[in-house]
PDB file of N, CA and C in Angstrom:
ATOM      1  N   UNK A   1     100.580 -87.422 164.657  1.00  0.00           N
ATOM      2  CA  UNK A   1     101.490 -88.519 164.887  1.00  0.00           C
ATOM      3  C   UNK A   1     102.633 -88.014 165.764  1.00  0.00           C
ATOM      4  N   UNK A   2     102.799 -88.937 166.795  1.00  0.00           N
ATOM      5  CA  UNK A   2     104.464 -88.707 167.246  1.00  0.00           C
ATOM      6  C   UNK A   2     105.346 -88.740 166.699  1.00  0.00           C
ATOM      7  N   UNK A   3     106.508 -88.342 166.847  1.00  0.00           N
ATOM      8  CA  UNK A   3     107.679 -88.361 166.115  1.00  0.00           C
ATOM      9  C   UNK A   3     108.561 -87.524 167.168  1.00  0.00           C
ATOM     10  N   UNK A   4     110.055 -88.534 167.074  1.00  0.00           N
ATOM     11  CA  UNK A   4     111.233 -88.340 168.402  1.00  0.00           C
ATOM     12  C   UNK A   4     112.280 -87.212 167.370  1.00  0.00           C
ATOM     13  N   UNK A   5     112.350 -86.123 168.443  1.00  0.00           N
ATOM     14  CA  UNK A   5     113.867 -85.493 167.205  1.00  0.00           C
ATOM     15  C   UNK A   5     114.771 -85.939 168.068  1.00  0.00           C
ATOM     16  N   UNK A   6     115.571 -85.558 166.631  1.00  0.00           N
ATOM     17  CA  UNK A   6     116.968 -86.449 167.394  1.00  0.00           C
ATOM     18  C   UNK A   6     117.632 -85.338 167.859  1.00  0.00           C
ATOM     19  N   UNK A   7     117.696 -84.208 167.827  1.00  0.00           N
ATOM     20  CA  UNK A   7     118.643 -83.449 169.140  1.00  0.00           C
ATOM     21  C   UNK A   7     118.223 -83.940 170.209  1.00  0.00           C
ATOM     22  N   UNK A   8     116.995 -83.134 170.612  1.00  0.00           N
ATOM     23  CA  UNK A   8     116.421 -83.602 172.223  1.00  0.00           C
ATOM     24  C   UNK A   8     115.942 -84.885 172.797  1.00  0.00           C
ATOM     25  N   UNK A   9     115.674 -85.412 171.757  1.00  0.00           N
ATOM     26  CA  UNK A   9     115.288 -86.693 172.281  1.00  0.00           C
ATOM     27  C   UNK A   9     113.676 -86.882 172.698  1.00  0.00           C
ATOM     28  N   UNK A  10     113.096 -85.643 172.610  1.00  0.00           N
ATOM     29  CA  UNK A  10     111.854 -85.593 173.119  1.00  0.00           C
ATOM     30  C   UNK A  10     110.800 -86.332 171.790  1.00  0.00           C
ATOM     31  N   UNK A  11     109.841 -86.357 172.339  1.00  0.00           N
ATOM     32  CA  UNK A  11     109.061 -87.127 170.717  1.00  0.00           C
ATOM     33  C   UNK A  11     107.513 -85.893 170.747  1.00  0.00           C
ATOM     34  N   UNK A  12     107.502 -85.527 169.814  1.00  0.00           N
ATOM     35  CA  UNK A  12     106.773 -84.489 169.509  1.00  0.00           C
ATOM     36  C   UNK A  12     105.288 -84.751 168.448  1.00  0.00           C
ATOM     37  N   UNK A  13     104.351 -83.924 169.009  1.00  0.00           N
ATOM     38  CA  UNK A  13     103.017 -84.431 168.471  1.00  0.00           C
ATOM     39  C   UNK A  13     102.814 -83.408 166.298  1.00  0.00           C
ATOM     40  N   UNK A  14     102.934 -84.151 165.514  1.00  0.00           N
ATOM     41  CA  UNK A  14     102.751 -83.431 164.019  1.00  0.00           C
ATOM     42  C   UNK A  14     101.575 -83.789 163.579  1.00  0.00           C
ATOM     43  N   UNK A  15     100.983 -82.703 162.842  1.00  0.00           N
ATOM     44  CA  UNK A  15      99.871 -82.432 162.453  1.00  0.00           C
ATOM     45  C   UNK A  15     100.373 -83.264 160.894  1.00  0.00           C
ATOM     46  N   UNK A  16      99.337 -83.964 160.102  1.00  0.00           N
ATOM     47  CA  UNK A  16      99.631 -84.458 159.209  1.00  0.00           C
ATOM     48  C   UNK A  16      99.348 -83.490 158.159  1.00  0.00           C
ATOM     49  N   UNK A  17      99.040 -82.221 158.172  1.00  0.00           N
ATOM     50  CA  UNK A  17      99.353 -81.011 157.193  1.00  0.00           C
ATOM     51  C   UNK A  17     100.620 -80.637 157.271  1.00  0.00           C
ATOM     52  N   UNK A  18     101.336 -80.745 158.683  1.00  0.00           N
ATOM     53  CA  UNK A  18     102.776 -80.057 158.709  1.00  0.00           C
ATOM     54  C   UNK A  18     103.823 -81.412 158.579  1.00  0.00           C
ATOM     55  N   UNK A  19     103.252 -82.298 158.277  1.00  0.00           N
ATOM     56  CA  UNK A  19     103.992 -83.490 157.716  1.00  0.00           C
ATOM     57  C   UNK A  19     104.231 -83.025 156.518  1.00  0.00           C
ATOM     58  N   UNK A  20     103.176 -82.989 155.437  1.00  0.00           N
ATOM     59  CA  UNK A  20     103.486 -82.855 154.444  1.00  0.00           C
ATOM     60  C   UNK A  20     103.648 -81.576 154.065  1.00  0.00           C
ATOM     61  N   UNK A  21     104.038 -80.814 154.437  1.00  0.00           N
ATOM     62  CA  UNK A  21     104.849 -78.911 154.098  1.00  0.00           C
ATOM     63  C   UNK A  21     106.280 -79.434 154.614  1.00  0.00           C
ATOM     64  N   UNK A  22     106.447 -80.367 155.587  1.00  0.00           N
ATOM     65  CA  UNK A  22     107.993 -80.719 155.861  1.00  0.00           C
ATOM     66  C   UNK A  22     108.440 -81.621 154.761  1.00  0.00           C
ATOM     67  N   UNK A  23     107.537 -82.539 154.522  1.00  0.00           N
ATOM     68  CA  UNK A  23     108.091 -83.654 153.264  1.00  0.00           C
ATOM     69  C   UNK A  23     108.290 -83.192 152.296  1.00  0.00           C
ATOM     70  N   UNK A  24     107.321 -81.706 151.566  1.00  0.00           N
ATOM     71  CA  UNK A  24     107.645 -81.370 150.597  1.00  0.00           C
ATOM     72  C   UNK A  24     108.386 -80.409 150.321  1.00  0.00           C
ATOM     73  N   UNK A  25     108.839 -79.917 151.579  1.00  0.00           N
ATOM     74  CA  UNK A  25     110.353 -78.619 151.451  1.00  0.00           C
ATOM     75  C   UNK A  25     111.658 -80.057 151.499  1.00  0.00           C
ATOM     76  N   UNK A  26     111.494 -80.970 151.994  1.00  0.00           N
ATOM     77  CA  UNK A  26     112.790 -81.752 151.966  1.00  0.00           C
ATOM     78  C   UNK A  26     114.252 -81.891 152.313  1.00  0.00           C
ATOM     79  N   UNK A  27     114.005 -80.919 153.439  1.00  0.00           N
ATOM     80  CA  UNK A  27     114.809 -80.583 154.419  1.00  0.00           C
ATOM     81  C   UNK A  27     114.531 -81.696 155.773  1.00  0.00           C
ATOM     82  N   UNK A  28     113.359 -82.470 155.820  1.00  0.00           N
ATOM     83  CA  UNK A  28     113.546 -83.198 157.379  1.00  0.00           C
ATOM     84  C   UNK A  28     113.058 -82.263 158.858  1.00  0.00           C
ATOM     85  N   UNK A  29     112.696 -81.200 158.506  1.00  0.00           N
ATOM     86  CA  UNK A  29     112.332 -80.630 159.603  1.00  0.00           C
ATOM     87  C   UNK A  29     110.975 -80.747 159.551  1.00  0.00           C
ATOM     88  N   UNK A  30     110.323 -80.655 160.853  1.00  0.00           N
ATOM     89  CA  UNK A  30     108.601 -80.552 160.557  1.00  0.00           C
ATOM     90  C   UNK A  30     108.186 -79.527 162.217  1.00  0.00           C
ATOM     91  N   UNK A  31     107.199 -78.985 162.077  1.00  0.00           N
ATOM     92  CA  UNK A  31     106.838 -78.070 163.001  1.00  0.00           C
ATOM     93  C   UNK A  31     106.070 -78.806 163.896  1.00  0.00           C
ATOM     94  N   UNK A  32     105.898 -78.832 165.568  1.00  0.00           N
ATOM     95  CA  UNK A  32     105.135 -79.518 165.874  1.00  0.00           C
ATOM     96  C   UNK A  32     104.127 -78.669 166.794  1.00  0.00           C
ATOM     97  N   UNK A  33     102.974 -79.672 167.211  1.00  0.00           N
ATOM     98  CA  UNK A  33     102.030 -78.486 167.755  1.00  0.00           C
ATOM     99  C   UNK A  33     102.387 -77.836 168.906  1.00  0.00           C
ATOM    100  N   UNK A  34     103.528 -77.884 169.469  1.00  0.00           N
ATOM    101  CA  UNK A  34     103.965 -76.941 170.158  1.00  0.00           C
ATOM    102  C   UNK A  34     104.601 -75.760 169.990  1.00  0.00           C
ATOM    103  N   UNK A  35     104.826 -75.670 168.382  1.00  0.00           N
ATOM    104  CA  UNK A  35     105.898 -74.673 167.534  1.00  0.00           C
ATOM    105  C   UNK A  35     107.538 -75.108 167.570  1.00  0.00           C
ATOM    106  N   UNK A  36     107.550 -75.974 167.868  1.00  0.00           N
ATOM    107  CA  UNK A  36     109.083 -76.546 167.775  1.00  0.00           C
ATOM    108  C   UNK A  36     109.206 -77.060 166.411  1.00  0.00           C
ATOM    109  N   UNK A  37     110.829 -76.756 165.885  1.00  0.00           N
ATOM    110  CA  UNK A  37     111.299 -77.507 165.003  1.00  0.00           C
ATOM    111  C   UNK A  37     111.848 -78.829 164.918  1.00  0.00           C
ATOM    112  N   UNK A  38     111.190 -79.892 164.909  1.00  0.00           N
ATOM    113  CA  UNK A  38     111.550 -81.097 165.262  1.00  0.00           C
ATOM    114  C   UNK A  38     112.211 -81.776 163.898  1.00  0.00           C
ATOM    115  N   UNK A  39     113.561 -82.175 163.879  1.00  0.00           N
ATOM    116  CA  UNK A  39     114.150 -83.003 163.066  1.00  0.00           C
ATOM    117  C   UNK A  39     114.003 -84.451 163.473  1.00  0.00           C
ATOM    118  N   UNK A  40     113.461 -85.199 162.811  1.00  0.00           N
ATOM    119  CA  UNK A  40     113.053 -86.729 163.114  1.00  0.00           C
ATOM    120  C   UNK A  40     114.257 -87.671 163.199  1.00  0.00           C
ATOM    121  N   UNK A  41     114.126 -88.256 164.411  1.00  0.00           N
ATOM    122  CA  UNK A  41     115.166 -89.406 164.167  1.00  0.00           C
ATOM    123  C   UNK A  41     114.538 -90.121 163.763  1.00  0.00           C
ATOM    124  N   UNK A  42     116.043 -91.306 163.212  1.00  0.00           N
ATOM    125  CA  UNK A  42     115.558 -92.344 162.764  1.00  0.00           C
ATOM    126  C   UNK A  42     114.548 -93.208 163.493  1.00  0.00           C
ATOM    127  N   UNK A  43     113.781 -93.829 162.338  1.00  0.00           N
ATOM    128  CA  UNK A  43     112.353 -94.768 163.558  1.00  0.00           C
ATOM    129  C   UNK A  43     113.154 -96.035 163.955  1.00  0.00           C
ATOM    130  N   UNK A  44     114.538 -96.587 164.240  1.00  0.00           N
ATOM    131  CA  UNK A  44     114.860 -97.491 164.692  1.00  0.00           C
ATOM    132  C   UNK A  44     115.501 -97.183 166.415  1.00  0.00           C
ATOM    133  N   UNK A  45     115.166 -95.478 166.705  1.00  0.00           N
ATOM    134  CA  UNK A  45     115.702 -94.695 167.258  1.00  0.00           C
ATOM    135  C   UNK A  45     114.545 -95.015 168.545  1.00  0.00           C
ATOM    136  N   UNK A  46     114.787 -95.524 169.964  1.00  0.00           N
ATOM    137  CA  UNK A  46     113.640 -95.844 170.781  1.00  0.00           C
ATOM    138  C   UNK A  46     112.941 -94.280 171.168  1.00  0.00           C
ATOM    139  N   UNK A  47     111.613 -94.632 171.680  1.00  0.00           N
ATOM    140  CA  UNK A  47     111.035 -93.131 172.111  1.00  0.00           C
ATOM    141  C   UNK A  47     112.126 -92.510 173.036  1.00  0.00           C
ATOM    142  N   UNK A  48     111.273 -90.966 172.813  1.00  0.00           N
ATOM    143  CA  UNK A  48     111.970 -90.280 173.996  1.00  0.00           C
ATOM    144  C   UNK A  48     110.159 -89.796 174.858  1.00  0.00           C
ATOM    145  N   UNK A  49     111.020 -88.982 176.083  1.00  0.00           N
ATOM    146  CA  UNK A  49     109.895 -88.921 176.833  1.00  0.00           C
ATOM    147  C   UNK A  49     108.882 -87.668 175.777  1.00  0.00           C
ATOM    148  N   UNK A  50     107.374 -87.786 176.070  1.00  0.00           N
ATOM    149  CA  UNK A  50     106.686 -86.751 175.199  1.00  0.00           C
ATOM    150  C   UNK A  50     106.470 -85.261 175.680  1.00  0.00           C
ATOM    151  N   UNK A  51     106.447 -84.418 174.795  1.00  0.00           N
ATOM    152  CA  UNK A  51     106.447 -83.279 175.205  1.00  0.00           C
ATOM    153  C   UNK A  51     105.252 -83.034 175.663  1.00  0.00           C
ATOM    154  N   UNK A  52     105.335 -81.802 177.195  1.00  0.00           N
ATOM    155  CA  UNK A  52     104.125 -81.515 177.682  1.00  0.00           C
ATOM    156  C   UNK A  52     103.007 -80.525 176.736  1.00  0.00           C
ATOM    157  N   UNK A  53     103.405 -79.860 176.345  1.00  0.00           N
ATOM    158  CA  UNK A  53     103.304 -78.843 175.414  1.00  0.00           C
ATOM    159  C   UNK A  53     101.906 -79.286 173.792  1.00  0.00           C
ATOM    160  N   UNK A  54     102.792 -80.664 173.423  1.00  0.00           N
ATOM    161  CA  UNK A  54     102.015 -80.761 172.824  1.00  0.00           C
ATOM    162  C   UNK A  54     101.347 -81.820 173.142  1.00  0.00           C
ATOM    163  N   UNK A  55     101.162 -82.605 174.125  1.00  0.00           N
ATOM    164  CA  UNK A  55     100.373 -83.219 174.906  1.00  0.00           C
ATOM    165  C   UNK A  55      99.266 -82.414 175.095  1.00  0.00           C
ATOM    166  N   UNK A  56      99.228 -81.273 175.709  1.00  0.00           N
ATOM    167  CA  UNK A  56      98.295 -80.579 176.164  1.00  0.00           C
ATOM    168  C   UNK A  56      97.379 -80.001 174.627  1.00  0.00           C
ATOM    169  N   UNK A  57      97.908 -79.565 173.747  1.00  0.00           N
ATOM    170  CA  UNK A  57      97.258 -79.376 172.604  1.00  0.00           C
ATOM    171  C   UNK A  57      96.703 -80.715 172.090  1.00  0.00           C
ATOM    172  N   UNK A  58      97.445 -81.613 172.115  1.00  0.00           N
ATOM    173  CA  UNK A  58      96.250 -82.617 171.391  1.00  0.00           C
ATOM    174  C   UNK A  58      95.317 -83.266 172.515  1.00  0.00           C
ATOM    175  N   UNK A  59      95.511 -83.201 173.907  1.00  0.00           N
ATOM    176  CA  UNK A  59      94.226 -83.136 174.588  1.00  0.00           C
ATOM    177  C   UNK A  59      92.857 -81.850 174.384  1.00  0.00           C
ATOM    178  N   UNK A  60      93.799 -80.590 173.985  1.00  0.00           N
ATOM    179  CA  UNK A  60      92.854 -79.884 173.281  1.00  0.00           C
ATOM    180  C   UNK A  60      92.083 -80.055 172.177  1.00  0.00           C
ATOM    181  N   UNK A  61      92.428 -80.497 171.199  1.00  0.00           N
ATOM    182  CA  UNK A  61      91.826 -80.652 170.387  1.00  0.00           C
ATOM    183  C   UNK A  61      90.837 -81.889 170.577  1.00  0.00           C
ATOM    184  N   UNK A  62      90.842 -83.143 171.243  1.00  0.00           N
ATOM    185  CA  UNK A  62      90.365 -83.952 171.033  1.00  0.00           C
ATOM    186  C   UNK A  62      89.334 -83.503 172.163  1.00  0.00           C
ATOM    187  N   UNK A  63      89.567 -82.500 172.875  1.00  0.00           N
ATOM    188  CA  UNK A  63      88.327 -82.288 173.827  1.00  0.00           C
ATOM    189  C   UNK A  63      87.218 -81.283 172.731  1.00  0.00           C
ATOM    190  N   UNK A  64      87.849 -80.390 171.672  1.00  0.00           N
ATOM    191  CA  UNK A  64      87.341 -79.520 171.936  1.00  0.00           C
ATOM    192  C   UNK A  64      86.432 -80.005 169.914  1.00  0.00           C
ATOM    193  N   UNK A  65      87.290 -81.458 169.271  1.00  0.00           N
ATOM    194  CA  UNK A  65      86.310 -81.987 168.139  1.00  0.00           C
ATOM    195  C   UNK A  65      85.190 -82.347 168.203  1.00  0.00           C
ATOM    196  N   UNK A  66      83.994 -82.547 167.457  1.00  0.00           N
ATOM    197  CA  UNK A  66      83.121 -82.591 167.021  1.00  0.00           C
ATOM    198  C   UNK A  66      83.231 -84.707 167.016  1.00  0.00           C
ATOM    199  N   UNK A  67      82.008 -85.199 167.429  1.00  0.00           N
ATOM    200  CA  UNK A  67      82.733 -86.817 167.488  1.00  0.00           C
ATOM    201  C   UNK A  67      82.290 -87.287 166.052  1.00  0.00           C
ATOM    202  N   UNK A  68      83.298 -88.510 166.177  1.00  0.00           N
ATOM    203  CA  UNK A  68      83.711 -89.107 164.732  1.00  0.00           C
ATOM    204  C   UNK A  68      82.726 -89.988 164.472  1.00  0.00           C
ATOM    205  N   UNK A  69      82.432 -89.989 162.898  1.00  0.00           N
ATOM    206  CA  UNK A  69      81.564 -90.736 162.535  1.00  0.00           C
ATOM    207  C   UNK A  69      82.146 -91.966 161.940  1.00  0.00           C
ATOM    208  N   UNK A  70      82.254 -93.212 161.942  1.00  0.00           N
ATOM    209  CA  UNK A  70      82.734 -94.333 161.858  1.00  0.00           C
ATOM    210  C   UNK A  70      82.520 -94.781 160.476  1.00  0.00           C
ATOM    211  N   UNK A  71      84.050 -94.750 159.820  1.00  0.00           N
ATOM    212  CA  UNK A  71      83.820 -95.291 158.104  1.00  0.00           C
ATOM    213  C   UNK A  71      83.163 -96.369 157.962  1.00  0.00           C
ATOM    214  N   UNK A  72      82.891 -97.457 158.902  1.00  0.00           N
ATOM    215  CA  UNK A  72      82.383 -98.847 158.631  1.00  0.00           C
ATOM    216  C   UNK A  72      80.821 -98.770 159.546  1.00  0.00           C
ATOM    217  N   UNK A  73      79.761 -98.538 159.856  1.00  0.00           N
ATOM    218  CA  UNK A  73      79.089 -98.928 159.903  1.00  0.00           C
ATOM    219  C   UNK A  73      78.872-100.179 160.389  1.00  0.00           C
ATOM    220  N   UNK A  74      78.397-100.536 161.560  1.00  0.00           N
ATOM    221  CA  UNK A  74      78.234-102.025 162.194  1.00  0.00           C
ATOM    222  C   UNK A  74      76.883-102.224 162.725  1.00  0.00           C
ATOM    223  N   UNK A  75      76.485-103.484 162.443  1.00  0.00           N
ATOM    224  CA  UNK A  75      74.911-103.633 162.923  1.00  0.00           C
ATOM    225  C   UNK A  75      74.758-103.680 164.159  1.00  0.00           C
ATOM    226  N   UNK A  76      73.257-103.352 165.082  1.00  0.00           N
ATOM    227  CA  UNK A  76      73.132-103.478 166.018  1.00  0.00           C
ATOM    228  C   UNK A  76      73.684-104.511 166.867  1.00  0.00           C
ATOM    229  N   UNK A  77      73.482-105.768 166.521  1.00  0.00           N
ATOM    230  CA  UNK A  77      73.506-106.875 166.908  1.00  0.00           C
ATOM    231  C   UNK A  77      75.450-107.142 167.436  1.00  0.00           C
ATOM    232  N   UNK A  78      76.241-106.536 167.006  1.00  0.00           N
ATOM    233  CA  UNK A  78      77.138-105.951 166.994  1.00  0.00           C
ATOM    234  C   UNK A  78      78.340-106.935 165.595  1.00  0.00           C
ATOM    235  N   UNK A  79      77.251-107.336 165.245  1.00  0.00           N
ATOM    236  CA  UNK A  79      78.315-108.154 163.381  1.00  0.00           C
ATOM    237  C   UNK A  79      78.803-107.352 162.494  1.00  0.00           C
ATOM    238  N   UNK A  80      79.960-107.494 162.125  1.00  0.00           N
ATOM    239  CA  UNK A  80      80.473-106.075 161.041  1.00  0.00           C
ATOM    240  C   UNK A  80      79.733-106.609 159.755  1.00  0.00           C
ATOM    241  N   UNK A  81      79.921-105.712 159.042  1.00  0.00           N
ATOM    242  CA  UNK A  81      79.539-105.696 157.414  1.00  0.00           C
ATOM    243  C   UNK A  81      79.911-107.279 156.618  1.00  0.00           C
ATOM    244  N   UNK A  82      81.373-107.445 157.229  1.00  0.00           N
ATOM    245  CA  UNK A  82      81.624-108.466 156.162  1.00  0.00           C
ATOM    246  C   UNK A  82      80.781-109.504 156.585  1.00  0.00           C
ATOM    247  N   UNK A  83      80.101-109.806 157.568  1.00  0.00           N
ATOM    248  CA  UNK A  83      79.413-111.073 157.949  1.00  0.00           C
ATOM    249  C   UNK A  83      77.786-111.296 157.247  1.00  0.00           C
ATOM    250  N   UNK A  84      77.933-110.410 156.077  1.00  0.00           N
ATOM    251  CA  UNK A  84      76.580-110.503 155.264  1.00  0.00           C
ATOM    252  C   UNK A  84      76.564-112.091 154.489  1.00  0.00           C
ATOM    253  N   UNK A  85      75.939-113.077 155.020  1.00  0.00           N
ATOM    254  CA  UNK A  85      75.094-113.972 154.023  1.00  0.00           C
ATOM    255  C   UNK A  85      74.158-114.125 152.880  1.00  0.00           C
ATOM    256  N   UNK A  86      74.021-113.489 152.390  1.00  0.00           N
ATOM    257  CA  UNK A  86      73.107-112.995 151.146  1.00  0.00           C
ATOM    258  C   UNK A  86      73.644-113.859 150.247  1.00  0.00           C
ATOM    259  N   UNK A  87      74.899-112.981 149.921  1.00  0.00           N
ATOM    260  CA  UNK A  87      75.235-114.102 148.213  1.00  0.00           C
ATOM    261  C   UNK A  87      75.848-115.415 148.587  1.00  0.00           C
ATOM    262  N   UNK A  88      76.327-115.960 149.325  1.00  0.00           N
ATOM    263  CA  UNK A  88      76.337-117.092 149.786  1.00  0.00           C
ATOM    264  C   UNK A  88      74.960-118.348 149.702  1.00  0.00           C
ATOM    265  N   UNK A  89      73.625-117.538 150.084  1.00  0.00           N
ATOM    266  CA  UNK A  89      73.001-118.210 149.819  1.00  0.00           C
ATOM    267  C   UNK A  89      72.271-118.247 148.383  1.00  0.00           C
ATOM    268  N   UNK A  90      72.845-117.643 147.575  1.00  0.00           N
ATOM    269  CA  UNK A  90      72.454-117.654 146.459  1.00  0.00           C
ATOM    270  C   UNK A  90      73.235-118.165 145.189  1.00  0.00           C
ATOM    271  N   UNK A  91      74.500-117.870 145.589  1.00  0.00           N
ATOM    272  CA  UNK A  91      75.963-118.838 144.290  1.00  0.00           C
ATOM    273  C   UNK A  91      76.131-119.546 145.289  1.00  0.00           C
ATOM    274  N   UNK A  92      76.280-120.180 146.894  1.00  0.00           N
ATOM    275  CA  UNK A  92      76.485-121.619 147.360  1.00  0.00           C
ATOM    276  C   UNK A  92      78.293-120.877 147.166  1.00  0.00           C
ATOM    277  N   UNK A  93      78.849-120.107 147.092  1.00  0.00           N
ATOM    278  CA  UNK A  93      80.132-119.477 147.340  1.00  0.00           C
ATOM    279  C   UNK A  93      80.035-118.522 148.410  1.00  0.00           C
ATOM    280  N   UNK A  94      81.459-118.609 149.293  1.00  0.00           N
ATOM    281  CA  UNK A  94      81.834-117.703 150.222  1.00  0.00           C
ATOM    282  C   UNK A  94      82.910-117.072 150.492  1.00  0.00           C
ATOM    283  N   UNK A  95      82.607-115.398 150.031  1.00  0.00           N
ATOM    284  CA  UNK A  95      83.636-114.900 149.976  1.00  0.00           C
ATOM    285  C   UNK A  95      84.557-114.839 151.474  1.00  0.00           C
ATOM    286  N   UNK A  96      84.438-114.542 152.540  1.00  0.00           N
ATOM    287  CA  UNK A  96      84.408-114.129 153.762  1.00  0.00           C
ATOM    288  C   UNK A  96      85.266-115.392 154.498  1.00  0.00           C
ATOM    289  N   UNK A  97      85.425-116.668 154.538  1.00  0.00           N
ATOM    290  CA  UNK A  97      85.583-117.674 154.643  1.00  0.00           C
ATOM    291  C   UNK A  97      83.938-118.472 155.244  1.00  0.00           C
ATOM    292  N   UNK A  98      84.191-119.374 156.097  1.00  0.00           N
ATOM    293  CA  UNK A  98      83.198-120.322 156.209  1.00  0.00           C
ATOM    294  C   UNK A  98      82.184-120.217 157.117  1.00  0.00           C
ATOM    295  N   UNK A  99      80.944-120.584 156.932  1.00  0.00           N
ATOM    296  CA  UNK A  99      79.672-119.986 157.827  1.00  0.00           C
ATOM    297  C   UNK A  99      79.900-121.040 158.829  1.00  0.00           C
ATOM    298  N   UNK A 100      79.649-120.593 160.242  1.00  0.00           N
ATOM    299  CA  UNK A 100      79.603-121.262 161.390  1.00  0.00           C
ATOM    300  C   UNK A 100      78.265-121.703 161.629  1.00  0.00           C
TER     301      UNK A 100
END
């Protein structure tokens, strides 16, 4: 996740492991993948420009993961899950709202 510190103003890329080692020391600081100590401004606080640094690491990483396998499952045809008719035609109820 991004996140802007408020000295520099820059908005910095956090690993959601070093989220929570910052949340749970409770100090407000969090490490970012550039090795900076980033103190978070407030989120009413507009972006700042992003750091190159860790730009370039999370283009690393996303070049260098394994691809994602999709929690939901969608049929060929390209209809998601919830568009199953089955029990509809069997209790004459629809959970989903209304069949077209």
């Amino acid at each position: 996740m991004w996140f802007t510190c408020g000295f520099e103003h820059i908005d910095h890329a956090i690993k959601d492991d070093d989220m929570a080692i910052g949340i749970s020391a409770g100090a407000g600081r969090y490490t970012a993948l550039c090795g900076a100590t980033v103190n978070v401004a407030s989120m009413i606080c507009p972006p700042g420009r992003r750091c190159s640094s860790c730009e370039a690491a999370v283009l690393r990483v996303e070049r260098d993961s394994s691809p994602r396998v999709t929690a939901f499952p969608t049929q060929t045809d390209g209809r998601g899950r919830h568009r199953d008719y089955s029990a509809s035609s069997q209790t004459g109820y629809r959970l989903f709202g209304r069949r077209k």
